[in-house]
Protein backbone atom coordinates (compact mmCIF):
# COMPACT_ATOMS: atom_id res chain seq x y z
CA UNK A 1 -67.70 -26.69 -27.84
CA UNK A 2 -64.32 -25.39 -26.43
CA UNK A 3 -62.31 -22.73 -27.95
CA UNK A 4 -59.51 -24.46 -30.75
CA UNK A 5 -57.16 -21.31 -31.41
CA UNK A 6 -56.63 -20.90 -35.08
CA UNK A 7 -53.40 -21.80 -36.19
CA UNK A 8 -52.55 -17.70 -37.38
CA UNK A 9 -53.60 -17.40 -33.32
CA UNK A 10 -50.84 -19.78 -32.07
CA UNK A 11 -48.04 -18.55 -34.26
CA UNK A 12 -49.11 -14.85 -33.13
CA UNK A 13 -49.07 -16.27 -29.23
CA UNK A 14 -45.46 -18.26 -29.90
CA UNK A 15 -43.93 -15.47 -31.63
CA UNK A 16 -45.23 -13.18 -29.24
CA UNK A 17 -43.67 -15.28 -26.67
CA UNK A 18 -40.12 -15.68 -28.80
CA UNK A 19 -39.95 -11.71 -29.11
CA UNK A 20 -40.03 -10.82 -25.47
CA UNK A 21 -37.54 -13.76 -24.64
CA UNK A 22 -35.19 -11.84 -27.52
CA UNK A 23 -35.76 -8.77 -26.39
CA UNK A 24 -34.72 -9.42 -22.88
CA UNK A 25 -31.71 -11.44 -24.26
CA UNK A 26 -30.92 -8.45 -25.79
CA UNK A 27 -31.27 -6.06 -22.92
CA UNK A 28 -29.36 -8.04 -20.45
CA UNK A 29 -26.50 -8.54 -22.67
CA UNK A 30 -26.35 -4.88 -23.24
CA UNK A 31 -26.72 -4.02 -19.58
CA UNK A 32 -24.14 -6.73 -18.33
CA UNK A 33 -21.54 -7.61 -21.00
CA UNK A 34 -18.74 -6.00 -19.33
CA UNK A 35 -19.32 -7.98 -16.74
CA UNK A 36 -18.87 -10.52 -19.26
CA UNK A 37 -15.94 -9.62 -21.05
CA UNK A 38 -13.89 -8.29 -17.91
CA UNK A 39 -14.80 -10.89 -14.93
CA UNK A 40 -11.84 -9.32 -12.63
CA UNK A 41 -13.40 -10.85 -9.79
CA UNK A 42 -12.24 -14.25 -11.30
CA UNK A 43 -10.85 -16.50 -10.33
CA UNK A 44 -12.12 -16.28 -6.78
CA UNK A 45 -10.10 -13.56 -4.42
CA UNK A 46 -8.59 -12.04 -7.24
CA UNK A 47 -9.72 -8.69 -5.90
CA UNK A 48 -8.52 -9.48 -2.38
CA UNK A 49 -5.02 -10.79 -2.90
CA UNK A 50 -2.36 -9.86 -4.98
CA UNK A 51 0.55 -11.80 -5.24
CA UNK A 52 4.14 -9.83 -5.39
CA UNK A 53 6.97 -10.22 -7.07
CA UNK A 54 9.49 -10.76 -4.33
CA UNK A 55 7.83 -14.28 -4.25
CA UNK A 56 9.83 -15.02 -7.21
CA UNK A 57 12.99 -13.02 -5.73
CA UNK A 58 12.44 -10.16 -7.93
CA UNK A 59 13.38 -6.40 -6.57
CA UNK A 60 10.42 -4.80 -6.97
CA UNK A 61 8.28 -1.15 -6.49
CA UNK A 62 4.75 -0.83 -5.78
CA UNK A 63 3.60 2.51 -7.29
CA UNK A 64 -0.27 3.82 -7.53
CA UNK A 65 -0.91 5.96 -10.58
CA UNK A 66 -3.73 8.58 -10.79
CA UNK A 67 -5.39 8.73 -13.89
CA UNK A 68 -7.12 11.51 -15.52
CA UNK A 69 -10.25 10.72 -14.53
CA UNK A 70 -9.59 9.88 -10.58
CA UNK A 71 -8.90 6.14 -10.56
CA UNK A 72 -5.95 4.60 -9.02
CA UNK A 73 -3.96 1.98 -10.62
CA UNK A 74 -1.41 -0.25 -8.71
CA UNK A 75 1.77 -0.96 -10.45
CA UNK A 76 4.62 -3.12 -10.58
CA UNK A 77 7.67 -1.45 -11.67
CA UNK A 78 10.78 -4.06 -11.60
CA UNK A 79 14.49 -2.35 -13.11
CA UNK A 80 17.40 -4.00 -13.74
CA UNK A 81 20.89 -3.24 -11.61
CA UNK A 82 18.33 -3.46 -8.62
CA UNK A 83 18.61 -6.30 -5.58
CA UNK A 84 15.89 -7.45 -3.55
CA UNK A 85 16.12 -6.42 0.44
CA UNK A 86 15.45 -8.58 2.78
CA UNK A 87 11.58 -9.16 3.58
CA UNK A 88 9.12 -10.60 6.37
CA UNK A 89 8.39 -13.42 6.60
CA UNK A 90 5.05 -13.20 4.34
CA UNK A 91 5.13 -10.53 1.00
CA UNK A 92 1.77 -11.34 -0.45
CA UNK A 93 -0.49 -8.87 -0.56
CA UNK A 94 -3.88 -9.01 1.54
CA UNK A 95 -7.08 -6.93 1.43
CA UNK A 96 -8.90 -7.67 5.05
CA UNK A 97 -12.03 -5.76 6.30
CA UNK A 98 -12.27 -4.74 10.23
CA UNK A 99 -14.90 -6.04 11.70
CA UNK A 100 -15.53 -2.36 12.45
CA UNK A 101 -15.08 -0.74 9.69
CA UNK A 102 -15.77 -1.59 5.42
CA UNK A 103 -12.41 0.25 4.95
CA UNK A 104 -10.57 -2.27 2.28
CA UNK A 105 -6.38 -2.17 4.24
CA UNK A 106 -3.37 -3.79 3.37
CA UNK A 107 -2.52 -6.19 5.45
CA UNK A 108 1.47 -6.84 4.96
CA UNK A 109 4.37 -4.56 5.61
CA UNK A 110 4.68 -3.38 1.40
CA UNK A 111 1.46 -2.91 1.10
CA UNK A 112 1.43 1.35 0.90
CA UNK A 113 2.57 2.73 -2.56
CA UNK A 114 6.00 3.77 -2.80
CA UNK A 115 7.48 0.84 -0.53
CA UNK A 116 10.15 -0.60 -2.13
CA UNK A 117 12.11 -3.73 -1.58
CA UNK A 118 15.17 -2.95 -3.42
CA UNK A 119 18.38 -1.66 -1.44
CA UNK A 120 21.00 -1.18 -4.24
CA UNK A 121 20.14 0.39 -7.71
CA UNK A 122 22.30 1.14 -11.04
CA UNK A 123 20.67 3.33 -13.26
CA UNK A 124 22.95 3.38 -15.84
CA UNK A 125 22.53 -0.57 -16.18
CA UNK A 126 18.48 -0.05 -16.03
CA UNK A 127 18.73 2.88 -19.02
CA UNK A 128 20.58 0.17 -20.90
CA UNK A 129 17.89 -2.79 -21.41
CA UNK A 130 14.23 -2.51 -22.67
CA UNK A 131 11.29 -2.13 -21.06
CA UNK A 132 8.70 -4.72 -21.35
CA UNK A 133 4.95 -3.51 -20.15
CA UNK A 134 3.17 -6.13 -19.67
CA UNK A 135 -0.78 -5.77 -20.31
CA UNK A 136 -2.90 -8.78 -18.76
CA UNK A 137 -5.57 -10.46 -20.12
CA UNK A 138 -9.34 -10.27 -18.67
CA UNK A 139 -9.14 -12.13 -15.82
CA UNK A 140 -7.41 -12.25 -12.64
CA UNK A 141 -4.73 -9.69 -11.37
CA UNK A 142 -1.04 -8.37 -12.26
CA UNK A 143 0.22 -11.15 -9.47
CA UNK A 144 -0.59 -14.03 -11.79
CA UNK A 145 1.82 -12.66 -14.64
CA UNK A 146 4.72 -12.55 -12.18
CA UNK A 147 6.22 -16.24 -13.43
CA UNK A 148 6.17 -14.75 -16.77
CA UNK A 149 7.58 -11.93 -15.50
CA UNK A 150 10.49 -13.62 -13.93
CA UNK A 151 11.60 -14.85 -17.02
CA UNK A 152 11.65 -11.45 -18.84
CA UNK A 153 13.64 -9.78 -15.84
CA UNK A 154 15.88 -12.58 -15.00
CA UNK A 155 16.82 -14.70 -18.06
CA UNK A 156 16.33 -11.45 -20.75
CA UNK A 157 17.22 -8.83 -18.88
CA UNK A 158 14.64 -6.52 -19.44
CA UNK A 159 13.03 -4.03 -17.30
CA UNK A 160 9.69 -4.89 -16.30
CA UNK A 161 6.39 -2.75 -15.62
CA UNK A 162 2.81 -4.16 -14.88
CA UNK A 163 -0.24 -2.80 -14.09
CA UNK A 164 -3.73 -4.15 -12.98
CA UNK A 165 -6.13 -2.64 -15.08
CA UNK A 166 -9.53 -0.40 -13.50
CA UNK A 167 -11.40 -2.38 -11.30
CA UNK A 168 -8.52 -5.37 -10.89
CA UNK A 169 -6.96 -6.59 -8.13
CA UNK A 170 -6.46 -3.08 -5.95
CA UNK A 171 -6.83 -0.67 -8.82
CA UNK A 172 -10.25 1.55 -8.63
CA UNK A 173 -12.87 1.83 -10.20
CA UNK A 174 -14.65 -0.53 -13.46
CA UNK A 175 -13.06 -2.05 -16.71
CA UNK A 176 -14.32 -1.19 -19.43
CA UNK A 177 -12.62 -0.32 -23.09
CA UNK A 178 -12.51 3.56 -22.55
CA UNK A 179 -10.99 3.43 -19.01
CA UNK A 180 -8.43 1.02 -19.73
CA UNK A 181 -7.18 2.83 -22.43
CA UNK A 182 -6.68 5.45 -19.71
CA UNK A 183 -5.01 3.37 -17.68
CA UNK A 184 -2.33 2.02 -20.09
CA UNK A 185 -2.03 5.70 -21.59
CA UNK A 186 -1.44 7.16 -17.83
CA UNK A 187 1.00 4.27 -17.27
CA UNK A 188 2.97 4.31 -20.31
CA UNK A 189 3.05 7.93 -19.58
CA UNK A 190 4.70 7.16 -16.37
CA UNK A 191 7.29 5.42 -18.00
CA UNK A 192 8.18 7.94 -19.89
CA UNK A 193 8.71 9.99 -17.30
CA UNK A 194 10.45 7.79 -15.27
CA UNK A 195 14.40 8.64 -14.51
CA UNK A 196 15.82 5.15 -15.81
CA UNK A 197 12.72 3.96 -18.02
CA UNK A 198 12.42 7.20 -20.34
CA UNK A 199 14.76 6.47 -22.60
CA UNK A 200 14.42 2.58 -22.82
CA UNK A 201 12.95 0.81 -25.54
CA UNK A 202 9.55 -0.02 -24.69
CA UNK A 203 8.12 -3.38 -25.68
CA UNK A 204 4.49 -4.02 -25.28
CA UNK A 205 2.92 -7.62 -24.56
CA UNK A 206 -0.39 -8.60 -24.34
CA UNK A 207 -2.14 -11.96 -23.80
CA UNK A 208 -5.24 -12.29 -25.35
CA UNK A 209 -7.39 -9.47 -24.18
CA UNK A 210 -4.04 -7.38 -23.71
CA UNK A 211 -3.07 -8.06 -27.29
CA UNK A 212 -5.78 -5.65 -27.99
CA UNK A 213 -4.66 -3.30 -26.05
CA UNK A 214 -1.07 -3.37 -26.71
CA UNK A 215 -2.11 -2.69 -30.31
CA UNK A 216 -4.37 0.22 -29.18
CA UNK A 217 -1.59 2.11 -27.43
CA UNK A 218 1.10 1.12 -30.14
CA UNK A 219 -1.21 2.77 -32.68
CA UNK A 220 -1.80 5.94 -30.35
CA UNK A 221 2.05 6.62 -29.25
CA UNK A 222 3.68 5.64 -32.56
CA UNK A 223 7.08 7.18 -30.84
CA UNK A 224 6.74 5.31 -27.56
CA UNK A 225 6.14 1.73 -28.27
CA UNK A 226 8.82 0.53 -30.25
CA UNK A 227 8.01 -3.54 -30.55
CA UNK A 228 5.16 -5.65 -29.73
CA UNK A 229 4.39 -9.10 -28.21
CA UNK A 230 0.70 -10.53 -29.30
CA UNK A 231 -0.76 -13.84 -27.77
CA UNK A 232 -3.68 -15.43 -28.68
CA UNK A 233 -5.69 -11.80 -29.17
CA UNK A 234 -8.51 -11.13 -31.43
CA UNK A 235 -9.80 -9.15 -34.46
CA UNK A 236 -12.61 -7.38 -32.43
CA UNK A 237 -15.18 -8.25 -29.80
CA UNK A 238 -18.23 -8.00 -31.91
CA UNK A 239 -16.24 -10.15 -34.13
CA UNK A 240 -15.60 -12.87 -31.51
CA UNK A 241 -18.95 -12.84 -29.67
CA UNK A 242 -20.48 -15.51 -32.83
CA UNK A 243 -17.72 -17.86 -31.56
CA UNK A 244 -17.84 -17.64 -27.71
CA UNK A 245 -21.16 -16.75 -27.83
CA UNK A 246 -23.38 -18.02 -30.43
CA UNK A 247 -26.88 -18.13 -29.11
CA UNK A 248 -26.57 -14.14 -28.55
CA UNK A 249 -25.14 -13.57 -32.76
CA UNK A 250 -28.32 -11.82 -33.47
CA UNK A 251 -26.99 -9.28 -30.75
CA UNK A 252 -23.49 -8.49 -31.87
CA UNK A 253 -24.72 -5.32 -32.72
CA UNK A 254 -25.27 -4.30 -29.33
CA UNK A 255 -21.82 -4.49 -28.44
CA UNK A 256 -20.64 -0.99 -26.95
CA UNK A 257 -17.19 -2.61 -26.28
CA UNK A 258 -14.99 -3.12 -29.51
CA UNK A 259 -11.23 -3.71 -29.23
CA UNK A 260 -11.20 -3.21 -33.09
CA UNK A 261 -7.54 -4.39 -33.69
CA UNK A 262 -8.62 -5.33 -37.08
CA UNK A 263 -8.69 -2.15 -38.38
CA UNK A 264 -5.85 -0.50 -35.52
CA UNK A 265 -3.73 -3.14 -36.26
CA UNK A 266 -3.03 -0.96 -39.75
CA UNK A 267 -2.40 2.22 -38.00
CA UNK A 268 1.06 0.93 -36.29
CA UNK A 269 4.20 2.35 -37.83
CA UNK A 270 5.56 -0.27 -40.30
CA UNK A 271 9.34 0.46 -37.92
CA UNK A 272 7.72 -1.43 -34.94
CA UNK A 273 8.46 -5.30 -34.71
CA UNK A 274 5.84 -7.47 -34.00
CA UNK A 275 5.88 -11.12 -32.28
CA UNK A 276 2.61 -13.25 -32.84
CA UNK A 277 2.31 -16.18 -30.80
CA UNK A 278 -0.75 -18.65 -31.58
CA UNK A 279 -2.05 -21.28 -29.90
CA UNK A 280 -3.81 -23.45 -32.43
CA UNK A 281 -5.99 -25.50 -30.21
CA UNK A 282 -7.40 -21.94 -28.99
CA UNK A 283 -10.85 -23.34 -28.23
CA UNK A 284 -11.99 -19.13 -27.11
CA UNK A 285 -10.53 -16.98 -29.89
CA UNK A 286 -10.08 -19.11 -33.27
CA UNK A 287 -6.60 -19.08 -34.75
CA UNK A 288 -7.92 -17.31 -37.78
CA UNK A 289 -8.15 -14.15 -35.96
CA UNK A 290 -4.46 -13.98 -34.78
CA UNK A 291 -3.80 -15.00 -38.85
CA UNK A 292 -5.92 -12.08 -39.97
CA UNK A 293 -3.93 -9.62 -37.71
CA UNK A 294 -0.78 -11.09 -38.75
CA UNK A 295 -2.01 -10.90 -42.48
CA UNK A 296 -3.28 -7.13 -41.77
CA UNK A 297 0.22 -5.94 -40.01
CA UNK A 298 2.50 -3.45 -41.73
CA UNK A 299 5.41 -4.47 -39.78
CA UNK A 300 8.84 -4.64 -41.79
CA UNK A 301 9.93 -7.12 -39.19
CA UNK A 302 7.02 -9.66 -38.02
CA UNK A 303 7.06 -12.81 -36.79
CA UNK A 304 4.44 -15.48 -36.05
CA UNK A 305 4.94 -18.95 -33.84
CA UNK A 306 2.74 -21.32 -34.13
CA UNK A 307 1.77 -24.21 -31.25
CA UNK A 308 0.26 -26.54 -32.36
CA UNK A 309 -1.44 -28.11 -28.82
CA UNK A 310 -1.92 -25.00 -27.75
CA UNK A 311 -4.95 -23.89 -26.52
CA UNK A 312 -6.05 -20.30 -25.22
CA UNK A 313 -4.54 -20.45 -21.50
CA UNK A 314 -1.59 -22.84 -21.99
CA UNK A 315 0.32 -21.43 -25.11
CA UNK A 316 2.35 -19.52 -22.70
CA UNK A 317 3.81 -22.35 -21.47
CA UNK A 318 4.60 -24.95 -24.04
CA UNK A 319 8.10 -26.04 -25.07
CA UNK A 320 9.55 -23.32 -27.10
CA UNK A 321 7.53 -20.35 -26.34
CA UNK A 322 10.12 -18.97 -24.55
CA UNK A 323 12.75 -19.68 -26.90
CA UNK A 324 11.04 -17.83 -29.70
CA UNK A 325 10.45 -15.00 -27.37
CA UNK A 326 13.89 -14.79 -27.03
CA UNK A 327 15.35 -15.13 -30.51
CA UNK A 328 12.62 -11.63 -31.17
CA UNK A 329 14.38 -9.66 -28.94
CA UNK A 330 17.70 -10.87 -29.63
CA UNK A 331 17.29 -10.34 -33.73
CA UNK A 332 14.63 -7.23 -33.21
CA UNK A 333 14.98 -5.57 -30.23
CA UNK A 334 18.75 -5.09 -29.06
CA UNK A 335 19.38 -3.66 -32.19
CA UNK A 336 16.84 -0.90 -30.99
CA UNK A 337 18.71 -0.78 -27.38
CA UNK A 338 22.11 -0.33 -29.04
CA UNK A 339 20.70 2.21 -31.35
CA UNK A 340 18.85 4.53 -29.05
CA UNK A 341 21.79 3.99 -27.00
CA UNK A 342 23.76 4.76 -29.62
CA UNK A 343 21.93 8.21 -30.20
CA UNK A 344 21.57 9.14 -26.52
CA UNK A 345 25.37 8.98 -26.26
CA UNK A 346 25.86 11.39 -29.34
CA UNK A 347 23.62 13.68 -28.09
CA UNK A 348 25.48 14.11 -24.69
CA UNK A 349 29.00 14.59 -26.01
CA UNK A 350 27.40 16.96 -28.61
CA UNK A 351 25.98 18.80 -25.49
CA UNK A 352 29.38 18.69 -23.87
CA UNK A 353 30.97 20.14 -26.64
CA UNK A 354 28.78 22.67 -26.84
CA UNK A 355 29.14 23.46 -23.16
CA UNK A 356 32.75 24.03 -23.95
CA UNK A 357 33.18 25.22 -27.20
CA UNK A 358 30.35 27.76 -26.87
CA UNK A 359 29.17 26.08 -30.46
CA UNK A 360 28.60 22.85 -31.66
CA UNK A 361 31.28 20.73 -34.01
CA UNK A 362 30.56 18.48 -35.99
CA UNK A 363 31.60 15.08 -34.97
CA UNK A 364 32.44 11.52 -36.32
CA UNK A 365 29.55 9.90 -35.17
CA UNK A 366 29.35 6.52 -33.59
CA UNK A 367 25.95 5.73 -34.02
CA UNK A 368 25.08 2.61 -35.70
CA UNK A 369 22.30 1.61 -38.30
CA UNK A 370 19.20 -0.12 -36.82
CA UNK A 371 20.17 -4.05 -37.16
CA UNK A 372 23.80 -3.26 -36.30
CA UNK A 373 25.37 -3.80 -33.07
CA UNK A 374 28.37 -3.25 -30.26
CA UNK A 375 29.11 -6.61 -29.15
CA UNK A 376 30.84 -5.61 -26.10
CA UNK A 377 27.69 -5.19 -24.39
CA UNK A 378 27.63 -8.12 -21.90
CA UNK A 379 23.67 -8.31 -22.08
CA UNK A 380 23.62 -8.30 -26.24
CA UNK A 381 25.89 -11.33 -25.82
CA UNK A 382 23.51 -13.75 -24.25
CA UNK A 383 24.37 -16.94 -24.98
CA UNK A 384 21.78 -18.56 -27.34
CA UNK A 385 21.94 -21.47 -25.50
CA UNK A 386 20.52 -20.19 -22.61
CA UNK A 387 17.25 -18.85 -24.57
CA UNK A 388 16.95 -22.68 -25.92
CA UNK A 389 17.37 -24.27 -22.87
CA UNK A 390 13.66 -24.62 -22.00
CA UNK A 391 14.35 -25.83 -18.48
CA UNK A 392 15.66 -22.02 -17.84
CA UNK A 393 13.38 -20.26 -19.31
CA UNK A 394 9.91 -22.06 -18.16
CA UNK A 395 7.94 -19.84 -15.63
CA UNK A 396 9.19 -19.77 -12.42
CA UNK A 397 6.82 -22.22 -10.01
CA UNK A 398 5.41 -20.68 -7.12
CA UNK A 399 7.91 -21.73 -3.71
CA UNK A 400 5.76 -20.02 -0.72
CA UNK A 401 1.89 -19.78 -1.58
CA UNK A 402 1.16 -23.58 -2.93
CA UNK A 403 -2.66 -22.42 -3.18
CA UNK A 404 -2.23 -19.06 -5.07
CA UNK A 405 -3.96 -19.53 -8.70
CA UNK A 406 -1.17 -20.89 -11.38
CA UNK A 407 -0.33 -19.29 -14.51
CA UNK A 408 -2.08 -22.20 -16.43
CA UNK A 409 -5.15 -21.72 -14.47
CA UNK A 410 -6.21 -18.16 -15.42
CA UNK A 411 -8.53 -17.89 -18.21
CA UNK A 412 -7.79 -15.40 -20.46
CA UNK A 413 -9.99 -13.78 -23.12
């Protein structure tokens, strides 16, 4: 008679089964789930080309930052009162290997850091408009922001810096939460000590992954980010991982990367404005999370929009995103320009009279309250027609590079 395992035998033998299958579920999700959550490789070539922004006629510099711990970081810095100078006849960016050598090179002509393809520059203008840092989401580069970024610098006005995170597009090194906290830090840190950005209102906006971040360094340089500009962005990751992930749930815990805006969301001074802009078809971070932050914001000023159709990679380009962008900075933000420009103006003539009086005098002064405004500044004046006018203010469509990746085309987490 042939051996008939018991039945306590069998449930031993499955469960043994079931416990190594968990356990290596467990251990590969701990050993690869940055890969997971920061897939810069994607979509394909996103490490090897890098689009640039004088594909959408926009003066430009190409910078490389050093970070504290040794990685480089490739930046876009675009200023206002700048004009693009004429180009070649090709200005994206190209890694290519010799067949000699695994030496990564750039293949066109402003391809080293520090080339610039601007030939006139006003400072004065640049020190006058905000700065808008843009902070990408999890996949793909800095180049597939730039339509988004036309639309800040041309139609708003507004300075514009982005960055490619560790590990992105031609930055060094590999993503993860600690090292791109770095990288924004060392960046923002740039712009501070930049001669036309220093003194320009920073806002920061982040698309999904980048919302988390945004709130990160607005929590950690409560004097340096004065507004921010959240799409479709999360409470936390072990928070999310039920809902893009919810065979792994039992493994949340093992999450080493958190992005806890939840609770850093709190920590922003209540003087910063804050822009919310939800997608409600988001089928990769549920609305309810971008509610929750908005709920959990101290923010004297917020605002949320709501889209109703759309979804986590398209929200950015549905009919009155734009316009709602614009209305923030025109209620919110150029009352911060006019009053920092307000202050920065008392503080030199104080300095001048102290230069020749030998002592300072007290003064009338001209600066404003926060929420007031000089209305003969040509760039507070834009007409509000313009910001409605959605056939102005939608991205900018590619006019050289027909198979580059499209905005609408990079996921975003």
């Amino acid at each position: 008679m042939g051996y008939i395992p018991s039945f306590g035998s069998v449930v031993r033998i499955v469960g043994g089964v079931l416990a190594v299958s968990l356990i290596s579920t467990a251990g590969l999700l701990y050993r690869y789930q940055t890969s997971l959550i920061y897939p810069s490789s994607f979509p394909a070539g996103s490490k090897a080309e890098v689009n640039t922004p004088d594909e959408y006629d926009l003066p430009y510099i190409e910078e490389e930052l050093i970070t504290p711990d040794a990685q480089k970081l490739r930046v876009f810095i675009m200023v206002q009162g700048t004009r693009l100078a004429p180009r070649g006849p090709t200005a994206k960016i190209q890694a290519v290997k010799d067949e000699k050598s695994t030496q990564v090179e750039r293949k066109s002509t402003p391809t080293q850091t520090g080339i610039t393809s601007i030939d006139t520059f006003d400072a004065e203008l640049a020190s006058k408009r905000p700065t808008v840092l843009f902070l990408h989401a999890n996949a793909g580069n800095m180049g597939h922001r730039l339509p988004l970024a036309a639309v800040f610098f041309k139609r708003f006005g507004c300075n514009v810096v982005m960055l490619s995170y560790r590990g992105y597009g031609f930055s060094t090194g590999s993503p993860n939460e600690r090292g791109i906290k770095i990288d924004t830090q060392t960046t923002l840190d740039f712009i501070r000590s930049h001669p036309s950005l220093s003194c320009t209102v920073l806002v920061a906006y982040g698309q999904s992954i980048g919302g988390a971040v945004a709130i990160d360094l607005a929590a950690r340089n409560p004097n340096s980010v004065h507004a921010l500009i959240l799409e479709n962005t999360f409470l936390s990751i072990p928070e999310l991982i039920p809902h893009v992930l919810p065979p792994v749930r039992p493994f949340a815990f093992l999450c080493r990367e958190y992005w806890s805006s939840g609770t850093t969301i709190v920590k922003i001074s209540p003087t910063v404005p804050t822009l919310f802009l939800s997608g409600r078809q988001d089928e990769l971070v549920p609305p309810a999370h971008m509610d929750a932050l908005y709920d959990r914001c101290t923010s004297k000023v917020k605002v949320k929009k709501e889209f109703a159709d759309g979804t986590h990679n398209d929200t950015c380009i549905k009919p009155k995103y734009f316009e709602g962008v614009g209305e923030f900075l025109l209620a919110h933000v150029v009352s911060l320009v006019q009053y920092k420009a307000a202050v920065r103006e008392k503080a030199e003539l104080d300095d001048e009279d102290t230069e020749l009086h030998g002592e300072k005098h007290q003064k009338t002064s001209n600066v404003p309250r926060q929420g007031s405004g000089d209305e003969s500044d040509d760039w507070v004046q834009m007409n509000a027609s313009e910001i409605k006018d959605e056939a102005k203010v939608e991205p900018v469509k590619q006019k050289t590079h027909s198979d580059a990746p499209t905005l609408s085309k990079v996921p975003k987490l």
